[in-house]
PDB file of N, CA and C in Angstrom:
ATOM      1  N   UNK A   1     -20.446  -5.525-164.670  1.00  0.00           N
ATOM      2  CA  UNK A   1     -19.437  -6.535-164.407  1.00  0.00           C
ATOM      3  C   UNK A   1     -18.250  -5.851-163.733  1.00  0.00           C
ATOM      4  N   UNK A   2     -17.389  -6.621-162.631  1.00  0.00           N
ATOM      5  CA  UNK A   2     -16.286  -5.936-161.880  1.00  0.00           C
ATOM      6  C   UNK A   2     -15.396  -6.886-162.257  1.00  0.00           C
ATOM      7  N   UNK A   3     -14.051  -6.646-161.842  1.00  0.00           N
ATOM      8  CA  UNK A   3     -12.965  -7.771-161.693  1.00  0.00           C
ATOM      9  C   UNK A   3     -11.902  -6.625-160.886  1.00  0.00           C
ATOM     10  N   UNK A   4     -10.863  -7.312-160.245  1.00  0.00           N
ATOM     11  CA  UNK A   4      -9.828  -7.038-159.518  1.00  0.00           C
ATOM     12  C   UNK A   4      -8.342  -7.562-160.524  1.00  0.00           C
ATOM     13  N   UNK A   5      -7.805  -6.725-160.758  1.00  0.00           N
ATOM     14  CA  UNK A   5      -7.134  -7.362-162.258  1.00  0.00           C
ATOM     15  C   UNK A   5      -5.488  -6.388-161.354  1.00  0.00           C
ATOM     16  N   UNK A   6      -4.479  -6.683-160.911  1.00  0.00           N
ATOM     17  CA  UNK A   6      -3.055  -6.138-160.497  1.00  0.00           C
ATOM     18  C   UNK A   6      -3.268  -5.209-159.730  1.00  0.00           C
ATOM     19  N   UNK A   7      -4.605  -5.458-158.700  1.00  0.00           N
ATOM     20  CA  UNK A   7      -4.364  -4.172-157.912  1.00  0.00           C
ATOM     21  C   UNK A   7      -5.321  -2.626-158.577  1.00  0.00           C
ATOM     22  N   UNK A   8      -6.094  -3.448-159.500  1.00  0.00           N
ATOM     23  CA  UNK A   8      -7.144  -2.284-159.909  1.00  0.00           C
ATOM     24  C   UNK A   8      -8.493  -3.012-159.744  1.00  0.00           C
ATOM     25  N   UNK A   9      -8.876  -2.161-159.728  1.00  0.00           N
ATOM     26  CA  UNK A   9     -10.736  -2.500-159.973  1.00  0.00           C
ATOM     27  C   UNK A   9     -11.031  -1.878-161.240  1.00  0.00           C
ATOM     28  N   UNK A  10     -11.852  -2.567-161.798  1.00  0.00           N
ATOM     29  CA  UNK A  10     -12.470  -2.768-163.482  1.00  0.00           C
ATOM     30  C   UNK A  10     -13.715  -2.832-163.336  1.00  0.00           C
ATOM     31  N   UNK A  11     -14.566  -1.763-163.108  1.00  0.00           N
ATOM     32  CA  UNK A  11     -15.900  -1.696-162.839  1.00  0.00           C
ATOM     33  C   UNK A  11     -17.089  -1.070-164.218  1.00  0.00           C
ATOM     34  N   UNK A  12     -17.828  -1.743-164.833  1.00  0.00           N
ATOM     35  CA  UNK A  12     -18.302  -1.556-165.949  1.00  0.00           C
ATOM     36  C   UNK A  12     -19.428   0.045-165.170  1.00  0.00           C
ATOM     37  N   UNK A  13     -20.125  -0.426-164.637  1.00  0.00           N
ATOM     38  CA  UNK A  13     -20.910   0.684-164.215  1.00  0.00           C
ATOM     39  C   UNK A  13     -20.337   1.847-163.327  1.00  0.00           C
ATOM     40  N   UNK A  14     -19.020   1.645-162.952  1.00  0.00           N
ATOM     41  CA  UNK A  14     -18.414   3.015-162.389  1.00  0.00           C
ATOM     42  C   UNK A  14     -17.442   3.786-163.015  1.00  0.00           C
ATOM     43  N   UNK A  15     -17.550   3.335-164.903  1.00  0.00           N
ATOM     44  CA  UNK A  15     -16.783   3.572-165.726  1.00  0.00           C
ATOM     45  C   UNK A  15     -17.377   4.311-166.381  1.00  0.00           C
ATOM     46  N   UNK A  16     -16.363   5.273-167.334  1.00  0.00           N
ATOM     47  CA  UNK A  16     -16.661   5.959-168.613  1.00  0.00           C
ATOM     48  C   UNK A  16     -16.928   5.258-169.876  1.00  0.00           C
ATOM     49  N   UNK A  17     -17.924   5.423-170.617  1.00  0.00           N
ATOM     50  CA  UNK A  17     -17.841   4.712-171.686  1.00  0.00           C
ATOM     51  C   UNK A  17     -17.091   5.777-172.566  1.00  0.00           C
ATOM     52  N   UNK A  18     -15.900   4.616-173.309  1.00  0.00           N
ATOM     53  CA  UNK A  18     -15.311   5.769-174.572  1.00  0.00           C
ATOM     54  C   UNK A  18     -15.502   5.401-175.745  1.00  0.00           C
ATOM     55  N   UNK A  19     -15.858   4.417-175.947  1.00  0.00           N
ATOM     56  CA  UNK A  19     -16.498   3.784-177.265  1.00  0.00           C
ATOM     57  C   UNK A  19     -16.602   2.186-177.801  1.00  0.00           C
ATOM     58  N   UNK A  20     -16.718   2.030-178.809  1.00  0.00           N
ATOM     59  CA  UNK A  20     -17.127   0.640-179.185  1.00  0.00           C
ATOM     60  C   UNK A  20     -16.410   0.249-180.090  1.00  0.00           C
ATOM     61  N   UNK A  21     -15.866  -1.174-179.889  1.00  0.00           N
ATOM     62  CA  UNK A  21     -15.814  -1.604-181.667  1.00  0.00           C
ATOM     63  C   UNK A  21     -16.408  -3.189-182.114  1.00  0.00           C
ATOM     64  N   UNK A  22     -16.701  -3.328-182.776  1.00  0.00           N
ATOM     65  CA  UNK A  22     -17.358  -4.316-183.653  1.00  0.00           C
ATOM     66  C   UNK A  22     -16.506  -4.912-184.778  1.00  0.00           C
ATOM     67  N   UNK A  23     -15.939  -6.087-184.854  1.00  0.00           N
ATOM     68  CA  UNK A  23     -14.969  -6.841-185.782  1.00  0.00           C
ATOM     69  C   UNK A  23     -16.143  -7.041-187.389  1.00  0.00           C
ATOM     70  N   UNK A  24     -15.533  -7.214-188.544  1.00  0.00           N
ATOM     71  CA  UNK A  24     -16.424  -7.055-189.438  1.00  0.00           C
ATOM     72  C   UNK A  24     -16.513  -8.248-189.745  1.00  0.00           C
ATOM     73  N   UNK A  25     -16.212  -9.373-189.116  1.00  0.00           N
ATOM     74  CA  UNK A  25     -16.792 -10.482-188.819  1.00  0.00           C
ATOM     75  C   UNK A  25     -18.026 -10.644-188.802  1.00  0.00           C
ATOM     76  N   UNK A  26     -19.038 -12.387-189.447  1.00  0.00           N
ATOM     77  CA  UNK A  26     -20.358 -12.441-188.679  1.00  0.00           C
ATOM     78  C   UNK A  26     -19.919 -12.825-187.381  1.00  0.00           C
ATOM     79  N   UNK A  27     -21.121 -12.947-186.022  1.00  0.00           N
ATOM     80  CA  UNK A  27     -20.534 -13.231-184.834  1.00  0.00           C
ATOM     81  C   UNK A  27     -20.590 -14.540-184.640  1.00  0.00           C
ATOM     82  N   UNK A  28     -20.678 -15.256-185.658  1.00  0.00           N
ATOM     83  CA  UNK A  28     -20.479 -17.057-185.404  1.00  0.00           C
ATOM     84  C   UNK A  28     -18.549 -16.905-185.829  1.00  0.00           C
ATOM     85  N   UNK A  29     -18.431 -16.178-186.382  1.00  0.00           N
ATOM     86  CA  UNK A  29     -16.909 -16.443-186.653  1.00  0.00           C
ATOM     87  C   UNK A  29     -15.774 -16.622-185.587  1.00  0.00           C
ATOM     88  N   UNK A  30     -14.723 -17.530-185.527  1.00  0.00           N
ATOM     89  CA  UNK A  30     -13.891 -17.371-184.907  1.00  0.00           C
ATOM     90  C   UNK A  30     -13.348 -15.943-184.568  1.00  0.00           C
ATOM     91  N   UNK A  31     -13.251 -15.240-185.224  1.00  0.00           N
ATOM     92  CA  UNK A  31     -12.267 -13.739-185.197  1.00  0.00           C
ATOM     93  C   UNK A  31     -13.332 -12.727-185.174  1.00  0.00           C
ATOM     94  N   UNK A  32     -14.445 -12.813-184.287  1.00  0.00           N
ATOM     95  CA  UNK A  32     -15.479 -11.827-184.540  1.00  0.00           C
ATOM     96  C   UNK A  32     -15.099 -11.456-182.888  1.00  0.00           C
ATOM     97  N   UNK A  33     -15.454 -10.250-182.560  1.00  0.00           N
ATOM     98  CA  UNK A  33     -14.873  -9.493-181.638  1.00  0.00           C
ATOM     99  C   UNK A  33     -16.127  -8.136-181.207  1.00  0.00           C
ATOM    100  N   UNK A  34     -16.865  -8.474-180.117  1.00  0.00           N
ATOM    101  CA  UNK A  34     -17.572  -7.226-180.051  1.00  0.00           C
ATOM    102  C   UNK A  34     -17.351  -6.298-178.143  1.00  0.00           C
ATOM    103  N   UNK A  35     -17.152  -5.038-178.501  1.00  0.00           N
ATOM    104  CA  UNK A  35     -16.909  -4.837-176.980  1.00  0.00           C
ATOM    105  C   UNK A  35     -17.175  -3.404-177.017  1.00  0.00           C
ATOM    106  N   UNK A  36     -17.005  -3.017-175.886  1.00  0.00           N
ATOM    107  CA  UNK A  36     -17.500  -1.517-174.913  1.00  0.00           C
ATOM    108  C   UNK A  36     -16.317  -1.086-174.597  1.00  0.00           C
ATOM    109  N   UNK A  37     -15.646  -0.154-174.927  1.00  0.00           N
ATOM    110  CA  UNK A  37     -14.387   0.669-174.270  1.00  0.00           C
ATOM    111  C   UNK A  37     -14.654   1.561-173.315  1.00  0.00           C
ATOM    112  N   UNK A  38     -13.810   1.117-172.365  1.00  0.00           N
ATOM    113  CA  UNK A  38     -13.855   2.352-171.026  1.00  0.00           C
ATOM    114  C   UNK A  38     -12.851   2.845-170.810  1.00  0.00           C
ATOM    115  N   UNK A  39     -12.750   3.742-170.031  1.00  0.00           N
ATOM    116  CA  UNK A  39     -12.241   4.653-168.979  1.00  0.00           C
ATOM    117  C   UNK A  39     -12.496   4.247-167.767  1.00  0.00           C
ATOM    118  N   UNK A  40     -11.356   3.796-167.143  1.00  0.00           N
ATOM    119  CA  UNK A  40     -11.805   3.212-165.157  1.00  0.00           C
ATOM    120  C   UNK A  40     -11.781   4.596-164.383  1.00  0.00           C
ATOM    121  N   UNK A  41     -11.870   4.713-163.484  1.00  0.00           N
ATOM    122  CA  UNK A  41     -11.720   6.158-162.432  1.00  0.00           C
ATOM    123  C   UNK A  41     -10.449   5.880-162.067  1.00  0.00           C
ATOM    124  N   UNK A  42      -9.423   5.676-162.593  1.00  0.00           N
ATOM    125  CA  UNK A  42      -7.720   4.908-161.704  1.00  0.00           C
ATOM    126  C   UNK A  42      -7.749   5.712-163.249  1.00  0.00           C
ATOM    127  N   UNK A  43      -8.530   6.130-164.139  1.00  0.00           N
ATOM    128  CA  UNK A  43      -7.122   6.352-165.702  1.00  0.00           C
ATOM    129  C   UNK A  43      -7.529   5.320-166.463  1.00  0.00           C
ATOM    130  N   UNK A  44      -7.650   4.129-165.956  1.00  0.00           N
ATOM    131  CA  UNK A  44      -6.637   3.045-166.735  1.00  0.00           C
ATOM    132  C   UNK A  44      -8.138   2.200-167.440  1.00  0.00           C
ATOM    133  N   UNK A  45      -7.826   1.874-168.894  1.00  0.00           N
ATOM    134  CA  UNK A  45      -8.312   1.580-169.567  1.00  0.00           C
ATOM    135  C   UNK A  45      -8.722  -0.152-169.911  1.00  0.00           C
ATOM    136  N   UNK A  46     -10.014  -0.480-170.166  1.00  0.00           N
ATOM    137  CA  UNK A  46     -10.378  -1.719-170.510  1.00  0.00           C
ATOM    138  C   UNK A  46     -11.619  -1.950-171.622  1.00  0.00           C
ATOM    139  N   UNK A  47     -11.224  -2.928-171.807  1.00  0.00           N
ATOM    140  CA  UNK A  47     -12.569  -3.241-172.860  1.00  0.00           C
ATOM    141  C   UNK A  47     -13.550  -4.672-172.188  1.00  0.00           C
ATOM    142  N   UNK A  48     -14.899  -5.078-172.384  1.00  0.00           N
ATOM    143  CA  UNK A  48     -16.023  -5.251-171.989  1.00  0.00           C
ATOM    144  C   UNK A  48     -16.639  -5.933-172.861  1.00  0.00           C
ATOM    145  N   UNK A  49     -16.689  -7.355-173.385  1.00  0.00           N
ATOM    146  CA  UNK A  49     -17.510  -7.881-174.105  1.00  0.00           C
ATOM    147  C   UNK A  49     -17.348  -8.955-174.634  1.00  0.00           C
ATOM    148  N   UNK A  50     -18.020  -9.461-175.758  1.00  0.00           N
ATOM    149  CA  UNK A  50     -17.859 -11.321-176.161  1.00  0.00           C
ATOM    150  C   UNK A  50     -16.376 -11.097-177.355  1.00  0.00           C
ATOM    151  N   UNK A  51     -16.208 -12.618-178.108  1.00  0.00           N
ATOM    152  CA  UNK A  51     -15.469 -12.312-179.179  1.00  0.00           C
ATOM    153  C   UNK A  51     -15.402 -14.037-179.191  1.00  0.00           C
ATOM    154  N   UNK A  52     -14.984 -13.968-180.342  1.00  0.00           N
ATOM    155  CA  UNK A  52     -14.430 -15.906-180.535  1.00  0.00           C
ATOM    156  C   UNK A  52     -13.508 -15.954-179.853  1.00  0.00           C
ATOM    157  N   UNK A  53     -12.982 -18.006-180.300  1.00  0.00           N
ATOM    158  CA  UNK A  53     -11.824 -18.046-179.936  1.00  0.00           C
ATOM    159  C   UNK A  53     -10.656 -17.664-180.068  1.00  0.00           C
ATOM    160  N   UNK A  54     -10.633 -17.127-181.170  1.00  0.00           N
ATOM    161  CA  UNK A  54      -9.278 -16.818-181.608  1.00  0.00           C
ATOM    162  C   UNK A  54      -9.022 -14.931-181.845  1.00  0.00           C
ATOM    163  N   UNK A  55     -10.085 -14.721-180.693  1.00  0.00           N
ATOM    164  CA  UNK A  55      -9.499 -12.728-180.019  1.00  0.00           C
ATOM    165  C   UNK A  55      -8.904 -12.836-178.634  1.00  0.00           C
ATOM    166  N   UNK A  56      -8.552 -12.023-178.558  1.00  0.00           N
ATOM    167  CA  UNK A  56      -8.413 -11.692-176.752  1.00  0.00           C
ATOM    168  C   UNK A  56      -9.404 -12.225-175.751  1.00  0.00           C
ATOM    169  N   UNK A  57     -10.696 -12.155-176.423  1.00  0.00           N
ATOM    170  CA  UNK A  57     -11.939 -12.122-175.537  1.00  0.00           C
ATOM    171  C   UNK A  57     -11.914 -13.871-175.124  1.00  0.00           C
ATOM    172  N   UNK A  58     -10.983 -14.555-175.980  1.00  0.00           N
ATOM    173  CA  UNK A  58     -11.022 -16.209-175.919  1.00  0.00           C
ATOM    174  C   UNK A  58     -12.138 -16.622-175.954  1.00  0.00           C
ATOM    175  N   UNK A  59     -13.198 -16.708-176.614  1.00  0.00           N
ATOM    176  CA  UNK A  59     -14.619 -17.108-176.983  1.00  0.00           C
ATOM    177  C   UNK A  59     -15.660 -17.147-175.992  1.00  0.00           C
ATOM    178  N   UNK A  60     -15.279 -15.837-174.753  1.00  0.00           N
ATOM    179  CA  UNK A  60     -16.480 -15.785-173.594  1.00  0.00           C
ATOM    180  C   UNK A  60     -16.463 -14.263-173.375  1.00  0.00           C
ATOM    181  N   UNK A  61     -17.417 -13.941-172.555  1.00  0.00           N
ATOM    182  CA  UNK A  61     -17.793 -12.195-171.889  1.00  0.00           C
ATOM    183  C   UNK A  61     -16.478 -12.613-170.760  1.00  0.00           C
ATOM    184  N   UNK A  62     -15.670 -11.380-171.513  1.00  0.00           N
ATOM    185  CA  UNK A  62     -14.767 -10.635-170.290  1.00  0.00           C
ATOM    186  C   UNK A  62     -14.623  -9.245-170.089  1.00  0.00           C
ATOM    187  N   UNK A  63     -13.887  -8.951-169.144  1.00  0.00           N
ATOM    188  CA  UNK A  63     -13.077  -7.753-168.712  1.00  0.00           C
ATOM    189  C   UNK A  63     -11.603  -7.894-169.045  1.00  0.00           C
ATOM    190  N   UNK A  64     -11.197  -6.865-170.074  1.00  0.00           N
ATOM    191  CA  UNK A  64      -9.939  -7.040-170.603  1.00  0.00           C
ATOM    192  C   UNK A  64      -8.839  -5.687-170.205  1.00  0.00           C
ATOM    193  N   UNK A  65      -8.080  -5.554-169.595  1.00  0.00           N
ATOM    194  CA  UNK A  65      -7.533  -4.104-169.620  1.00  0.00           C
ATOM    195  C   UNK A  65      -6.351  -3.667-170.846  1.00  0.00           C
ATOM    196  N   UNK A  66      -6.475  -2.765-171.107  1.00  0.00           N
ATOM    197  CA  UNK A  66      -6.014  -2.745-172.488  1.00  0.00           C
ATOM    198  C   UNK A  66      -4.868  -1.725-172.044  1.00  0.00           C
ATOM    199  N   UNK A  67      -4.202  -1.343-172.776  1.00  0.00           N
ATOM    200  CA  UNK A  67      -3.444   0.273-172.539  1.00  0.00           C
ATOM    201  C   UNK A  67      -4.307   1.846-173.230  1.00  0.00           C
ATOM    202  N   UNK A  68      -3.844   2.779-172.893  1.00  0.00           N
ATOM    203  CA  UNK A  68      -4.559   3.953-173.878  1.00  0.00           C
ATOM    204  C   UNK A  68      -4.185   3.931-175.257  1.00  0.00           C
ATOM    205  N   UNK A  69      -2.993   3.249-175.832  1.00  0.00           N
ATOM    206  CA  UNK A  69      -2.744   3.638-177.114  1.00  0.00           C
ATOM    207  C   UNK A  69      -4.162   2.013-177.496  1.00  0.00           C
ATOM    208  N   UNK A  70      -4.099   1.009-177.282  1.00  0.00           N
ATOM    209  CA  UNK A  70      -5.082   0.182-177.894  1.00  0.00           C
ATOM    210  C   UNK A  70      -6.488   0.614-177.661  1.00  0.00           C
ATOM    211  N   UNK A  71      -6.757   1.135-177.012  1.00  0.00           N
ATOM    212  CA  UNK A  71      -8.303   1.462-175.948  1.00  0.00           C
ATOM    213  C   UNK A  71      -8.711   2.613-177.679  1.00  0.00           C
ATOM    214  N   UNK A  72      -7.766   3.580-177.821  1.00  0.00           N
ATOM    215  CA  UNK A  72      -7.849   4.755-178.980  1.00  0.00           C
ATOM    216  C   UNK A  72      -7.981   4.074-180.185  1.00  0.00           C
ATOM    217  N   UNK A  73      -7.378   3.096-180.685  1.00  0.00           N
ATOM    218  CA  UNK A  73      -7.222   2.589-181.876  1.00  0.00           C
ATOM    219  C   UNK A  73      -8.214   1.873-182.116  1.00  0.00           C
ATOM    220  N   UNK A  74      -8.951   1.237-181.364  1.00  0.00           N
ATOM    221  CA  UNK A  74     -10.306   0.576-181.537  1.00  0.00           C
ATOM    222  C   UNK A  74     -11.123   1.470-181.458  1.00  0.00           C
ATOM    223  N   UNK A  75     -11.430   2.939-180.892  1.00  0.00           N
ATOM    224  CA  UNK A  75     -12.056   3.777-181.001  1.00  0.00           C
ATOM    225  C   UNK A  75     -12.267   4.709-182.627  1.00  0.00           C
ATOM    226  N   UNK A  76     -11.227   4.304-183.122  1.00  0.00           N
ATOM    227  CA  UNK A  76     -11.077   4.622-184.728  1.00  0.00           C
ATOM    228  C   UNK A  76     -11.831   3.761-185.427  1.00  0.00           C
TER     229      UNK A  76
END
């Protein structure tokens, strides 16, 4: 998956994977949250995947760009 998001490109396959996180949610739940953390080749960090309505992901598959301090903390 790509997107053009402020002048960056957000490219899933020309990215680093840095890790994952999984909400301890089941995934019928509103607040269930599952995604792929990257590394873009620009630095700059995003996450990759489904989640309900009531995450970031707004209850569909996106491309989200995150900062490095959030990108790390989900990596915990």
């Amino acid at each position: 998956m790509r997107i053009k998001h402020t002048g960056y490109i957000y490219d899933t396959e020309k990215s680093e994977i840095i890790g994952f996180y999984v909400s301890d949610e089941a995934n019928d739940h509103p607040c269930y949250m599952s995604v792929t953390i990257y590394r873009a080749s620009h630095g700059r960090y995003f996450l990759h995947g489904t989640g309900g309505p009531l995450t970031p992901m707004k209850g569909r598959e996106r491309i989200l760009p995150v900062s490095e301090e959030v990108a790390l903390q989900l990596c915990l």
